[in-house]
C-alpha atoms as a PDB file:
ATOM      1  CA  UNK A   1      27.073  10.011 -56.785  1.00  0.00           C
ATOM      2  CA  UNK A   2      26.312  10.514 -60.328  1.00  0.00           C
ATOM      3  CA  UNK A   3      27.113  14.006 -61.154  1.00  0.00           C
ATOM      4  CA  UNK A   4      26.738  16.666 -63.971  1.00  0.00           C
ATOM      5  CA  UNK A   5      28.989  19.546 -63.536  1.00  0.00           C
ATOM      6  CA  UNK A   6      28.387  22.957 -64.655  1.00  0.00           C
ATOM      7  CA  UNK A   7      30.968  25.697 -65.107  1.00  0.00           C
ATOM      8  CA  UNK A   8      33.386  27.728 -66.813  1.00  0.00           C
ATOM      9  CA  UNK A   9      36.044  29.436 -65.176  1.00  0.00           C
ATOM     10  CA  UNK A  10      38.960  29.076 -62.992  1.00  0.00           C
ATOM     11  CA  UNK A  11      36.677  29.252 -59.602  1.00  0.00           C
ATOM     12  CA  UNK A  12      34.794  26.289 -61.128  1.00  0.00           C
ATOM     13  CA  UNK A  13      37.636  23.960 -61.877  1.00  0.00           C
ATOM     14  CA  UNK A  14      38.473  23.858 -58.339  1.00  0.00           C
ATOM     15  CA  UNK A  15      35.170  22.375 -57.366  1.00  0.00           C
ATOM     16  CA  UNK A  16      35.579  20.139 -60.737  1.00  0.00           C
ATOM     17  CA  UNK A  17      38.855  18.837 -60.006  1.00  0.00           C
ATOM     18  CA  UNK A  18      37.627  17.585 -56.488  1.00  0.00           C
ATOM     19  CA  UNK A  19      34.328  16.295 -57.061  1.00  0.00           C
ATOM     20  CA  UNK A  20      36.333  14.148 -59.463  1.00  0.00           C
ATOM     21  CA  UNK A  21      37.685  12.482 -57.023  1.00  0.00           C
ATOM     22  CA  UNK A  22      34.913  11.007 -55.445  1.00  0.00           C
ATOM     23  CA  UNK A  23      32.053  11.351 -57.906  1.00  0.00           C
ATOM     24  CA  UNK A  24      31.623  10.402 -61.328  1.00  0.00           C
ATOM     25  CA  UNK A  25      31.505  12.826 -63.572  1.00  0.00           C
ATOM     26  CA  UNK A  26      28.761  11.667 -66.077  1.00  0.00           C
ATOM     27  CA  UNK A  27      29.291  14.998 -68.408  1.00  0.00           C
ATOM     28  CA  UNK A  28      30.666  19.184 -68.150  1.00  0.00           C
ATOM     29  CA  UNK A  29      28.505  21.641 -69.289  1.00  0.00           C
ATOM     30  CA  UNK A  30      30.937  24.858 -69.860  1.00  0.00           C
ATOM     31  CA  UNK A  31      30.257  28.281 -71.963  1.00  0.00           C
ATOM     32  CA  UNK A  32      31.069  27.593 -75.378  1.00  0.00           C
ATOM     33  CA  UNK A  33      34.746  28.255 -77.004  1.00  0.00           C
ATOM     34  CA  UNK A  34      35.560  31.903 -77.951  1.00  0.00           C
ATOM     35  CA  UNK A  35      37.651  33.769 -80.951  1.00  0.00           C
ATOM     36  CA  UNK A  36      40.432  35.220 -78.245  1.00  0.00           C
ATOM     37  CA  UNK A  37      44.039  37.316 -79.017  1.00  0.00           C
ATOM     38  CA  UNK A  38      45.639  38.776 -81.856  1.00  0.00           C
ATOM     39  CA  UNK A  39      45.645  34.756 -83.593  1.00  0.00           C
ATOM     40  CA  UNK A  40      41.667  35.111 -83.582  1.00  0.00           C
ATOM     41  CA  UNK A  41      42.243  31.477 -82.326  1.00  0.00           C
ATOM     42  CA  UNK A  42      39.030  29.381 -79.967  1.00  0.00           C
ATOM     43  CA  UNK A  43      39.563  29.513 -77.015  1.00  0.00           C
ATOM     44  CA  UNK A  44      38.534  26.821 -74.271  1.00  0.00           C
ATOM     45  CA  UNK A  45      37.297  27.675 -70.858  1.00  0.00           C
ATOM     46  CA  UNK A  46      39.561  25.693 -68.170  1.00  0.00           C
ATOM     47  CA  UNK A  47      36.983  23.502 -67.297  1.00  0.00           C
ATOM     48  CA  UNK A  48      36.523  22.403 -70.881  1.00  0.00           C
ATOM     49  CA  UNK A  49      40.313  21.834 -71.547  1.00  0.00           C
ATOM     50  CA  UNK A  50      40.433  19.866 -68.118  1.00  0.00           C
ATOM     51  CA  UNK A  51      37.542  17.588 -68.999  1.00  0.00           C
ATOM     52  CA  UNK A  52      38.926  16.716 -72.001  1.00  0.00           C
ATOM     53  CA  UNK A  53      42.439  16.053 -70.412  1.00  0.00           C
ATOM     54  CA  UNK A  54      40.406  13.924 -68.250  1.00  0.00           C
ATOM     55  CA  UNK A  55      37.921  12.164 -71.236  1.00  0.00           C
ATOM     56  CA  UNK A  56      34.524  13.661 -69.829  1.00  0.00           C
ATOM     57  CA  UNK A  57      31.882  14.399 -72.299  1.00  0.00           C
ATOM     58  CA  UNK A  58      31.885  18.170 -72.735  1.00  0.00           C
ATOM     59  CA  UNK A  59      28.740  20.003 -73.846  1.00  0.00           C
ATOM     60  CA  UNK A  60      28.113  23.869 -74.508  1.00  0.00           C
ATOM     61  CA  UNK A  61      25.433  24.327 -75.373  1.00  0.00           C
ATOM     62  CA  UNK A  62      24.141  28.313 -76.192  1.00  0.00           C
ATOM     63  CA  UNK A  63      21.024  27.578 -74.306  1.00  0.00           C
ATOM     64  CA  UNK A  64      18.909  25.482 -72.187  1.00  0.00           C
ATOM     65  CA  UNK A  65      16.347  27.273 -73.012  1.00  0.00           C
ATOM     66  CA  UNK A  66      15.024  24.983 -75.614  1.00  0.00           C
ATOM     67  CA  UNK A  67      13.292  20.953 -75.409  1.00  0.00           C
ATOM     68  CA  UNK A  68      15.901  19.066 -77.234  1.00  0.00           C
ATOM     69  CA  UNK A  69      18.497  20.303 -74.737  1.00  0.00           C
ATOM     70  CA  UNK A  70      16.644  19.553 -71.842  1.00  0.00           C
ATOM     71  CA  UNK A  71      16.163  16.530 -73.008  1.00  0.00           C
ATOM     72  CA  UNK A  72      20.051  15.633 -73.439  1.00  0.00           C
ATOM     73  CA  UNK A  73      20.419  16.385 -70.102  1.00  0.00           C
ATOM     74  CA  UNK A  74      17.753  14.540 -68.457  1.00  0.00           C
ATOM     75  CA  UNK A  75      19.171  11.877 -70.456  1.00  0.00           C
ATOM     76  CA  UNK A  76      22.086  11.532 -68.431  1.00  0.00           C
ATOM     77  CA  UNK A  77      20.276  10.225 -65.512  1.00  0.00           C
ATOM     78  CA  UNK A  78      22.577  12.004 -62.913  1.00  0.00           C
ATOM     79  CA  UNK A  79      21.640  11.985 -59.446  1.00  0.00           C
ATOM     80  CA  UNK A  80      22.747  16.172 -59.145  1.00  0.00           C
ATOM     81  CA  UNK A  81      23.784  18.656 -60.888  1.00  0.00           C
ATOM     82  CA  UNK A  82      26.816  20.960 -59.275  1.00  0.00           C
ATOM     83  CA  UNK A  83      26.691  24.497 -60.610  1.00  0.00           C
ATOM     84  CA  UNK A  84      29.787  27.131 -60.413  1.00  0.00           C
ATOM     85  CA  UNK A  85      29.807  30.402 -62.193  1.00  0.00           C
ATOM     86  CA  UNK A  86      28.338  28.297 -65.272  1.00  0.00           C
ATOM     87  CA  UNK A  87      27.177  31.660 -66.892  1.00  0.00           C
ATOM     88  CA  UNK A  88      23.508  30.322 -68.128  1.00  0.00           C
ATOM     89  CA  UNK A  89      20.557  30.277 -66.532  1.00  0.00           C
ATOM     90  CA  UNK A  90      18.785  26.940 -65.795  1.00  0.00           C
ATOM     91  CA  UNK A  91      15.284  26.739 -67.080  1.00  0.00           C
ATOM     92  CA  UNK A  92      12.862  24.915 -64.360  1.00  0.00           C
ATOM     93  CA  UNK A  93      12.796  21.618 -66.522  1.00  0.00           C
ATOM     94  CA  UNK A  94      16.936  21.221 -65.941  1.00  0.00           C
ATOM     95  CA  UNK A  95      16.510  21.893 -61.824  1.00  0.00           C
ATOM     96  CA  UNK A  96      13.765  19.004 -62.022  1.00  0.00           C
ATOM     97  CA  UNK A  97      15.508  16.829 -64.322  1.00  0.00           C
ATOM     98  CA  UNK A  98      17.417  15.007 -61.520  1.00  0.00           C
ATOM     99  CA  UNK A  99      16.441  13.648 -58.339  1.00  0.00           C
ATOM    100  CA  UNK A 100      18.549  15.864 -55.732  1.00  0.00           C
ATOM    101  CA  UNK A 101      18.230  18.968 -58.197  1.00  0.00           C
ATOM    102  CA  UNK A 102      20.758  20.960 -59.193  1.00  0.00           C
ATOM    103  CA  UNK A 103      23.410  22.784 -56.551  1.00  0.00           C
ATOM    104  CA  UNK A 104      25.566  26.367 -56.739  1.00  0.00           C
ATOM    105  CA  UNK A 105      28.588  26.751 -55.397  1.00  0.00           C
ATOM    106  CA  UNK A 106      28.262  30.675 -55.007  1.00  0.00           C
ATOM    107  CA  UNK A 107      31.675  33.018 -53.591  1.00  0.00           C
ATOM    108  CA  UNK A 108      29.929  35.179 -50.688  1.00  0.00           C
ATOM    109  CA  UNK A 109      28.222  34.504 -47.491  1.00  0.00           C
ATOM    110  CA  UNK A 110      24.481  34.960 -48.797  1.00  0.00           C
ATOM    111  CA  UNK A 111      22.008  36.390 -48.951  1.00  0.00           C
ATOM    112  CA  UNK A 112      24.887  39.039 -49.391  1.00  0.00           C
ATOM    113  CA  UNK A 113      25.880  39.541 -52.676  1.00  0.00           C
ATOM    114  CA  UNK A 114      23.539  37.727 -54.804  1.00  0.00           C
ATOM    115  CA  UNK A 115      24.652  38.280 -58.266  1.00  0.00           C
ATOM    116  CA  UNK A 116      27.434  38.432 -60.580  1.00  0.00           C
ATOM    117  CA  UNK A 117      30.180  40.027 -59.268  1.00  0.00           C
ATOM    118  CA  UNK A 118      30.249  39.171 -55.737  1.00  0.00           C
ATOM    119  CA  UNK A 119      34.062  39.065 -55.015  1.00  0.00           C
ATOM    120  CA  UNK A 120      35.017  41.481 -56.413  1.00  0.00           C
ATOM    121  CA  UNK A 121      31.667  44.076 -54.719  1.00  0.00           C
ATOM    122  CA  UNK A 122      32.786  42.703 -51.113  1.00  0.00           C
ATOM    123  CA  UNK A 123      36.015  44.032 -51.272  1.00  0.00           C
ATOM    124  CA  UNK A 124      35.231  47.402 -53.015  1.00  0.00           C
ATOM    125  CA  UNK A 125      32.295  47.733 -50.205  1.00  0.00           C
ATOM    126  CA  UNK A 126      34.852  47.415 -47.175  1.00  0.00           C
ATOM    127  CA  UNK A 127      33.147  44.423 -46.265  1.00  0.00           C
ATOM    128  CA  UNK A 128      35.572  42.263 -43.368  1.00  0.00           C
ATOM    129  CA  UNK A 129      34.176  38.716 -44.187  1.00  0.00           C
ATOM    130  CA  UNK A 130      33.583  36.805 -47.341  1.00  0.00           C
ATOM    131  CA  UNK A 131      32.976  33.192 -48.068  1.00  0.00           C
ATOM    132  CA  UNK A 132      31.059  30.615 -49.809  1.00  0.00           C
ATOM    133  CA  UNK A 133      27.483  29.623 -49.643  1.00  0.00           C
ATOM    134  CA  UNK A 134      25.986  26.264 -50.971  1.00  0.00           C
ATOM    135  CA  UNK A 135      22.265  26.636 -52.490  1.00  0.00           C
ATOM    136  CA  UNK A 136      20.037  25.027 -53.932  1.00  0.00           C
ATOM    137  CA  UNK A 137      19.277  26.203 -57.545  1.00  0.00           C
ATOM    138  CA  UNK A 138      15.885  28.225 -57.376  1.00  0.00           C
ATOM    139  CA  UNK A 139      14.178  30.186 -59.953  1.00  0.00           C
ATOM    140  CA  UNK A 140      15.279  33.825 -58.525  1.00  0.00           C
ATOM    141  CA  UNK A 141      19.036  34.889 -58.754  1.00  0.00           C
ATOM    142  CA  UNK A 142      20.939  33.216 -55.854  1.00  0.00           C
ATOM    143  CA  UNK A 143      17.605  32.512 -53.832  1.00  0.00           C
ATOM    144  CA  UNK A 144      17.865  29.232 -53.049  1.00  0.00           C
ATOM    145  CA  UNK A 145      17.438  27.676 -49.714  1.00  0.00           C
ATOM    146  CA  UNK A 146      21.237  27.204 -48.047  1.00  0.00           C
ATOM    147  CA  UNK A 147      23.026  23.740 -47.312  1.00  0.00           C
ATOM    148  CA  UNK A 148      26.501  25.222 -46.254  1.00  0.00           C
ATOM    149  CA  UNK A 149      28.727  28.503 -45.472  1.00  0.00           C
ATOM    150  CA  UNK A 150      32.299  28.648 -45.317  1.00  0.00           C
ATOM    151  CA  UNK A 151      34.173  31.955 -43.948  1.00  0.00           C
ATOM    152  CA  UNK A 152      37.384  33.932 -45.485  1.00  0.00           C
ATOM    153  CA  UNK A 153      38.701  37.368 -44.048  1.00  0.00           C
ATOM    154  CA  UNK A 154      39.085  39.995 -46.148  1.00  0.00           C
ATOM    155  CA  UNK A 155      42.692  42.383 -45.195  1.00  0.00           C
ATOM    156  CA  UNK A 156      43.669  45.653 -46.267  1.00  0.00           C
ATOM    157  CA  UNK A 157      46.035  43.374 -48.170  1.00  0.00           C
ATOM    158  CA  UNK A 158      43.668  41.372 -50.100  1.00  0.00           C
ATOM    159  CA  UNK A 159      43.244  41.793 -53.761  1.00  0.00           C
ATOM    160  CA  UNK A 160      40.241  40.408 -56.185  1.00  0.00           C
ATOM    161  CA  UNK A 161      42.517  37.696 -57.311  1.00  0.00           C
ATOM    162  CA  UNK A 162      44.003  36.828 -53.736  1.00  0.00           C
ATOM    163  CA  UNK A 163      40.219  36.222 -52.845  1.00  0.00           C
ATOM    164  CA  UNK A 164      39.490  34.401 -55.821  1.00  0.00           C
ATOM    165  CA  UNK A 165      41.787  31.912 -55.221  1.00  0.00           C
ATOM    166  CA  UNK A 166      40.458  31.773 -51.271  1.00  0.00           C
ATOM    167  CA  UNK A 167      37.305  31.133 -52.079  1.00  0.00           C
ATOM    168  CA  UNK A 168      37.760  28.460 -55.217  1.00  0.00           C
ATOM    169  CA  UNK A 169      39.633  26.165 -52.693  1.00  0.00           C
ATOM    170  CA  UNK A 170      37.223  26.684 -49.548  1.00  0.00           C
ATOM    171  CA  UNK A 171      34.238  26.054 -52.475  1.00  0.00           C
ATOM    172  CA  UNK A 172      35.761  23.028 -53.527  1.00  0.00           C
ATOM    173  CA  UNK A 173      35.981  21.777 -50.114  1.00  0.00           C
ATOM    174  CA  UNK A 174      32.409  22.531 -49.376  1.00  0.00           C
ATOM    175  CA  UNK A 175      31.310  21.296 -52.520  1.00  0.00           C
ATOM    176  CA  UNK A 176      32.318  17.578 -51.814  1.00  0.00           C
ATOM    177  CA  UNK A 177      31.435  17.464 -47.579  1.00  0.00           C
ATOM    178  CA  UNK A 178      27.907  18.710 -48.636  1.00  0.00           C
ATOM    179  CA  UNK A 179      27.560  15.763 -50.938  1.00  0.00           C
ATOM    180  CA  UNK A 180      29.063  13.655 -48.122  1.00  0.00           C
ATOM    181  CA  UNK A 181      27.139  14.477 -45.614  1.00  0.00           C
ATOM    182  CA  UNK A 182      23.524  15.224 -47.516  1.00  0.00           C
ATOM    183  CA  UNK A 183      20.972  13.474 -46.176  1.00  0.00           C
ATOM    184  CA  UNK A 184      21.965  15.414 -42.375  1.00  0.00           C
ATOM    185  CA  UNK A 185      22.072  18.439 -43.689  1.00  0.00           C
ATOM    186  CA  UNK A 186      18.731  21.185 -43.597  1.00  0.00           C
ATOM    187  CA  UNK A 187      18.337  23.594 -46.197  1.00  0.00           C
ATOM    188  CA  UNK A 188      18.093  27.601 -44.484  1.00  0.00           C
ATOM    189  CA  UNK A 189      16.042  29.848 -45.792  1.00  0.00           C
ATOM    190  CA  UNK A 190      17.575  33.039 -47.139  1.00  0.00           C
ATOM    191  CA  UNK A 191      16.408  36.134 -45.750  1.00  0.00           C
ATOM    192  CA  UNK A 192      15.062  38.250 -48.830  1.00  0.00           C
ATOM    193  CA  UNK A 193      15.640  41.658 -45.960  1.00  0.00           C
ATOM    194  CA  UNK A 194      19.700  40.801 -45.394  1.00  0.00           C
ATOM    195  CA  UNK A 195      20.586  40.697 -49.634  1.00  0.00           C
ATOM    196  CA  UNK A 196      22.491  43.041 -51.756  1.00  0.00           C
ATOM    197  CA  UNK A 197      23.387  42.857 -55.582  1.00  0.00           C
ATOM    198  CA  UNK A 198      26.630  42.197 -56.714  1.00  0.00           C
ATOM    199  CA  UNK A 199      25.962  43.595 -59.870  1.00  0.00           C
ATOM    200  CA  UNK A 200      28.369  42.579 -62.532  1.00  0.00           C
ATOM    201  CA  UNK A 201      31.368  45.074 -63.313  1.00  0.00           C
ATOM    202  CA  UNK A 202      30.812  46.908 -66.201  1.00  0.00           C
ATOM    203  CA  UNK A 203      34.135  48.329 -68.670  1.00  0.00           C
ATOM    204  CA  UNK A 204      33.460  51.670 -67.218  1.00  0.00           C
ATOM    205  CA  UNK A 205      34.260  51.297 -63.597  1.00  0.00           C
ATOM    206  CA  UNK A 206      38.063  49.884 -64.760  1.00  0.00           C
ATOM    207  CA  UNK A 207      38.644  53.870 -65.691  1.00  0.00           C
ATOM    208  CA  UNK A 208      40.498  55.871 -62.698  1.00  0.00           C
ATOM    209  CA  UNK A 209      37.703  58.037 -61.076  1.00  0.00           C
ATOM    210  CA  UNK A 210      39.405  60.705 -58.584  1.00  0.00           C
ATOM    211  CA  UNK A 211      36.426  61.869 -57.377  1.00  0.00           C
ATOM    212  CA  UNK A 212      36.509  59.152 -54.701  1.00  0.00           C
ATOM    213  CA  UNK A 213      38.469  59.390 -51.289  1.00  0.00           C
ATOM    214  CA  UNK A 214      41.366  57.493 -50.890  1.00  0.00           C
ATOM    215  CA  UNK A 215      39.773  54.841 -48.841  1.00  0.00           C
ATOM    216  CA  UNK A 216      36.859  54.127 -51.446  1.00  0.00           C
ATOM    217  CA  UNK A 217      39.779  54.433 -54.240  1.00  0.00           C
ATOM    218  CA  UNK A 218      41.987  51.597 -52.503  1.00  0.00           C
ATOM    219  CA  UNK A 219      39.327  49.066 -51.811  1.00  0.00           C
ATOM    220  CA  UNK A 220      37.852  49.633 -55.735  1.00  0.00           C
ATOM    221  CA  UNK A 221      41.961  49.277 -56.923  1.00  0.00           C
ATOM    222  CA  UNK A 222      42.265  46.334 -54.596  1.00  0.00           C
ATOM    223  CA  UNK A 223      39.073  44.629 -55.213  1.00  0.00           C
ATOM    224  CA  UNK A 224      39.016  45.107 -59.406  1.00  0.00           C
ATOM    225  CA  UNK A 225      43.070  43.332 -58.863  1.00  0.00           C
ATOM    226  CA  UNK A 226      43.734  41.953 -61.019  1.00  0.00           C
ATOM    227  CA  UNK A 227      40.959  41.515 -63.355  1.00  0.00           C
ATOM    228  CA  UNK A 228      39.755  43.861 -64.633  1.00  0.00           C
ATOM    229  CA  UNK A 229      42.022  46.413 -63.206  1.00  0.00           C
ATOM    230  CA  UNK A 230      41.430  50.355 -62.464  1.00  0.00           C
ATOM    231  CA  UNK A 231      43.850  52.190 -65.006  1.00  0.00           C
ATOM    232  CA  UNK A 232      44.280  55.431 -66.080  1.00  0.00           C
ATOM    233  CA  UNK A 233      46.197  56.583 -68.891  1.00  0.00           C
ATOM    234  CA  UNK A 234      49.593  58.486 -69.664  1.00  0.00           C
ATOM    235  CA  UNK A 235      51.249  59.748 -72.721  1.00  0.00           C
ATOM    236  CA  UNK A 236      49.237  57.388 -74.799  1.00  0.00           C
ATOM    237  CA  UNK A 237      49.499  54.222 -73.015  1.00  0.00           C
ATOM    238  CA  UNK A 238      47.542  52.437 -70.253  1.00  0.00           C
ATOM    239  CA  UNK A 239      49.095  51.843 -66.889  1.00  0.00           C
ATOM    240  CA  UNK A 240      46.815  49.024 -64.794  1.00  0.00           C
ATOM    241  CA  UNK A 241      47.075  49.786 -60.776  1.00  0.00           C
ATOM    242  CA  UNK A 242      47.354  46.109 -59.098  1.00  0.00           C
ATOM    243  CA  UNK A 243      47.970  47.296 -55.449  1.00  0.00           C
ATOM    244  CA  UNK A 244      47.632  51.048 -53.452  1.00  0.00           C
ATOM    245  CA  UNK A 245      47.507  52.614 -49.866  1.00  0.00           C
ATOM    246  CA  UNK A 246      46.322  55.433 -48.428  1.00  0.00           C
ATOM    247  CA  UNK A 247      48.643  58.351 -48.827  1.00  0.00           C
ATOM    248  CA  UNK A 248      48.756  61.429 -46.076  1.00  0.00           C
ATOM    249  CA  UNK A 249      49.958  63.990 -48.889  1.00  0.00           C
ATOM    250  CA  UNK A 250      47.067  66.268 -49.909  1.00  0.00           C
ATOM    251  CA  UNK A 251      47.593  66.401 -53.603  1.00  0.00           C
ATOM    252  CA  UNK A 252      45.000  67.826 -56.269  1.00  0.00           C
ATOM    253  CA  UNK A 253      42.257  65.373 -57.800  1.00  0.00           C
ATOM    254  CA  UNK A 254      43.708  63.551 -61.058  1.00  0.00           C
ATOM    255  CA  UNK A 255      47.525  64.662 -60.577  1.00  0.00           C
ATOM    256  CA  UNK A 256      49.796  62.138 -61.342  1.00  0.00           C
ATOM    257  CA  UNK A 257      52.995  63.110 -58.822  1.00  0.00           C
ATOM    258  CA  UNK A 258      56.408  61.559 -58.960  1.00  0.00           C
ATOM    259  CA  UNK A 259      57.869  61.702 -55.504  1.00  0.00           C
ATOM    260  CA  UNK A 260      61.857  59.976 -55.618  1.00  0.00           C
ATOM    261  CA  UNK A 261      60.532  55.899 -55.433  1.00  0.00           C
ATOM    262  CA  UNK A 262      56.779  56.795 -54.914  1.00  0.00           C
ATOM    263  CA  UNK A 263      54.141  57.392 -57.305  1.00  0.00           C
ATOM    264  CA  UNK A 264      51.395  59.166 -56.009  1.00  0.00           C
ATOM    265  CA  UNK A 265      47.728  59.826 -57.631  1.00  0.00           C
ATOM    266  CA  UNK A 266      45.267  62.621 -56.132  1.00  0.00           C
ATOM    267  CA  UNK A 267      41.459  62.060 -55.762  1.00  0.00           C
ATOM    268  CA  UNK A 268      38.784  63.411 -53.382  1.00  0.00           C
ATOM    269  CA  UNK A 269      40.558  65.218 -50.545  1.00  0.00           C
ATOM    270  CA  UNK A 270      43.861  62.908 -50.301  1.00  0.00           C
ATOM    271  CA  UNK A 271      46.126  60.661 -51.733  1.00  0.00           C
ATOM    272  CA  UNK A 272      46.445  57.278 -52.936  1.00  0.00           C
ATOM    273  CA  UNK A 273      50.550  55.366 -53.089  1.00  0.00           C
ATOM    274  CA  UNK A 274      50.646  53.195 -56.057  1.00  0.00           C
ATOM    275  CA  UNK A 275      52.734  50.165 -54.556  1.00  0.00           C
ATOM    276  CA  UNK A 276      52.038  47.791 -57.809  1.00  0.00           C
ATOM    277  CA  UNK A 277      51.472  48.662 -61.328  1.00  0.00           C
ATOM    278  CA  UNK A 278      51.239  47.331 -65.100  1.00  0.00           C
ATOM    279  CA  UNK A 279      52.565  49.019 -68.116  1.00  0.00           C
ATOM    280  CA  UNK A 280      50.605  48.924 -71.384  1.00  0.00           C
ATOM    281  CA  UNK A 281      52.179  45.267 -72.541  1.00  0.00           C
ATOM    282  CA  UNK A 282      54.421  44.894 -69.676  1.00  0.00           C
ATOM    283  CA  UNK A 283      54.935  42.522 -67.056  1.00  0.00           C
ATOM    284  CA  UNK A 284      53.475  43.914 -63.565  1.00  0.00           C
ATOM    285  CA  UNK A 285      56.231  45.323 -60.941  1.00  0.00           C
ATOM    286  CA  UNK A 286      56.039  47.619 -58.229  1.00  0.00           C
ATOM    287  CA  UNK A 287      55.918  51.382 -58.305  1.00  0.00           C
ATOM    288  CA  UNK A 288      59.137  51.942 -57.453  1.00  0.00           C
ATOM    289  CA  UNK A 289      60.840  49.333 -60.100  1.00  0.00           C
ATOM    290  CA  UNK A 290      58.325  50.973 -63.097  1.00  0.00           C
ATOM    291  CA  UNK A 291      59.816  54.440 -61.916  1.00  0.00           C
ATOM    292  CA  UNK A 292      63.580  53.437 -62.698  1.00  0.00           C
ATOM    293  CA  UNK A 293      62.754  53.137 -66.296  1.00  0.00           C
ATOM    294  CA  UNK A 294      59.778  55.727 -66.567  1.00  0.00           C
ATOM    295  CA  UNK A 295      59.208  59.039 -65.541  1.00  0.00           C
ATOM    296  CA  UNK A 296      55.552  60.771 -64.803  1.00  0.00           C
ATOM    297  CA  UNK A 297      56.994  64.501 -64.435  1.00  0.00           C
END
């Protein structure tokens, strides 16, 4: 098939990188480069640097809103176009513009978790289960009819980024057997009753909030790992937690307690073990390697 791909970041290049290799890939439409780091240098999105590796027209435009856009990409006569975490919305001229319409590649088993945050809300809700859902790009957010589901567990164990990386590879593989196998396969309608909102994380929720239990506090450290990260702050610098576990001590909201090799944080009637942690401009390490070199007493 003739295809337009549409995304930005890591998650998407996944699905790039194999439709690649069976499609061609007419032309990317990515989020435009950014002023990023202390060099105030642009920054590409990986799907733009990979395109260009790979000589495929790259577009970013700041809208679709507008004709002359819409226009450009009706222009490319695709037969689809594949959308994954593109982070623009798609005006009703671009998901007619093509004859099979436009396609999301979206990381949770919908309709749970419509929205923008939905890895990262699955794993801070307890949920067991997480996946990938293909849709059909509708006009409502992540309420298109379904073409095809593909499961991931979540553990105790898993992190943000560990499910990230889960779901990018079991999208990609969707992705292409959906295109394979297209005219077979019939669209499911979502049912409005079963959604949530992944609502998207705002800077707020990274900050250390100890009025949680421990359970609630290890799935929000675990599901915000790495990116953005829960921290809290000591003596002037920030300290990212990457990985905890529920503690049995009984130790006062907000205290910060040093125990020989452990490193132990209060909150809402318990205890949370800090097993992996970042320094302010640090490399991450575990708990008990940060706590030869630094002391919290």
């Amino acid at each position: 098939m003739k295809i337009v791909f549409m995304g930005t970041p890591e998650f998407a290049l996944e699905a790039l990188k194999a439709l690649a290799t069976e499609h061609e890939i007419l032309a990317v439409y990515t989020k435009e480069p950014k002023i990023s780091g202390r060099g105030n240098k642009m920054v590409k999105t990986p799907v733009h640097m990979w395109a260009e590796e790979h000589n495929i027209e790259v577009r970013t435009p700041k809208t679709l809103r507008n004709e002359e856009e819409q226009r450009k990409f009706a222009e490319l006569k695709a037969d689809i176009a594949v959308v994954a975490a593109y982070g623009l919305i798609l005006p009703q001229p671009v998901l007619d513009a093509y004859p099979l319409g436009c396609i999301n590649i979206h990381a949770s088993l919908l309709p749970r978790w419509r929205g923008a945050a939905p890895i990262q809300r699955s794993i801070e809700a307890g949920d067991k289960v997480s996946g990938v859902t293909i849709m059909k790009v509708a006009a409502g957010l992540d309420t298109g009819d379904m073409l095809l589901k593909g499961e991931v567990e979540i553990t105790p164990d898993t992190t943000g980024g560990d499910l990230h990386d889960k779901l990018a590879k079991v999208g990609a593989d969707l992705v292409l057997k959906t295109l394979r196998d297209w005219q077979n396969i019939k669209p499911q309608v979502q049912d409005d009753a079963l959604s949530c909102y992944a609502a998207k994380i705002e800077k707020e929720e990274s900050l250390l909030d100890c009025s949680f239990n421990a359970e609630k506090l290890v799935r929000k450290i675990m599901a915000f790992s790495p990116y953005p990260a829960v921290y809290f702050e000591h003596k002037g610098e920030r300290f990212k937690i990457l990985r905890a576990i529920i503690s049995n001590e009984k130790i006062s909201a907000g205290q910060i307690v040093q125990q020989g090799k452990r490193l132990l944080i209060g909150c809402n009637g318990g205890a949370v073990e800090v097993t992996e942690i970042q320094r302010q401009g640090k490399k991450a390490m575990s708990a008990e390697e940060m706590l030869r070199g630094y002391s919290f007493n």
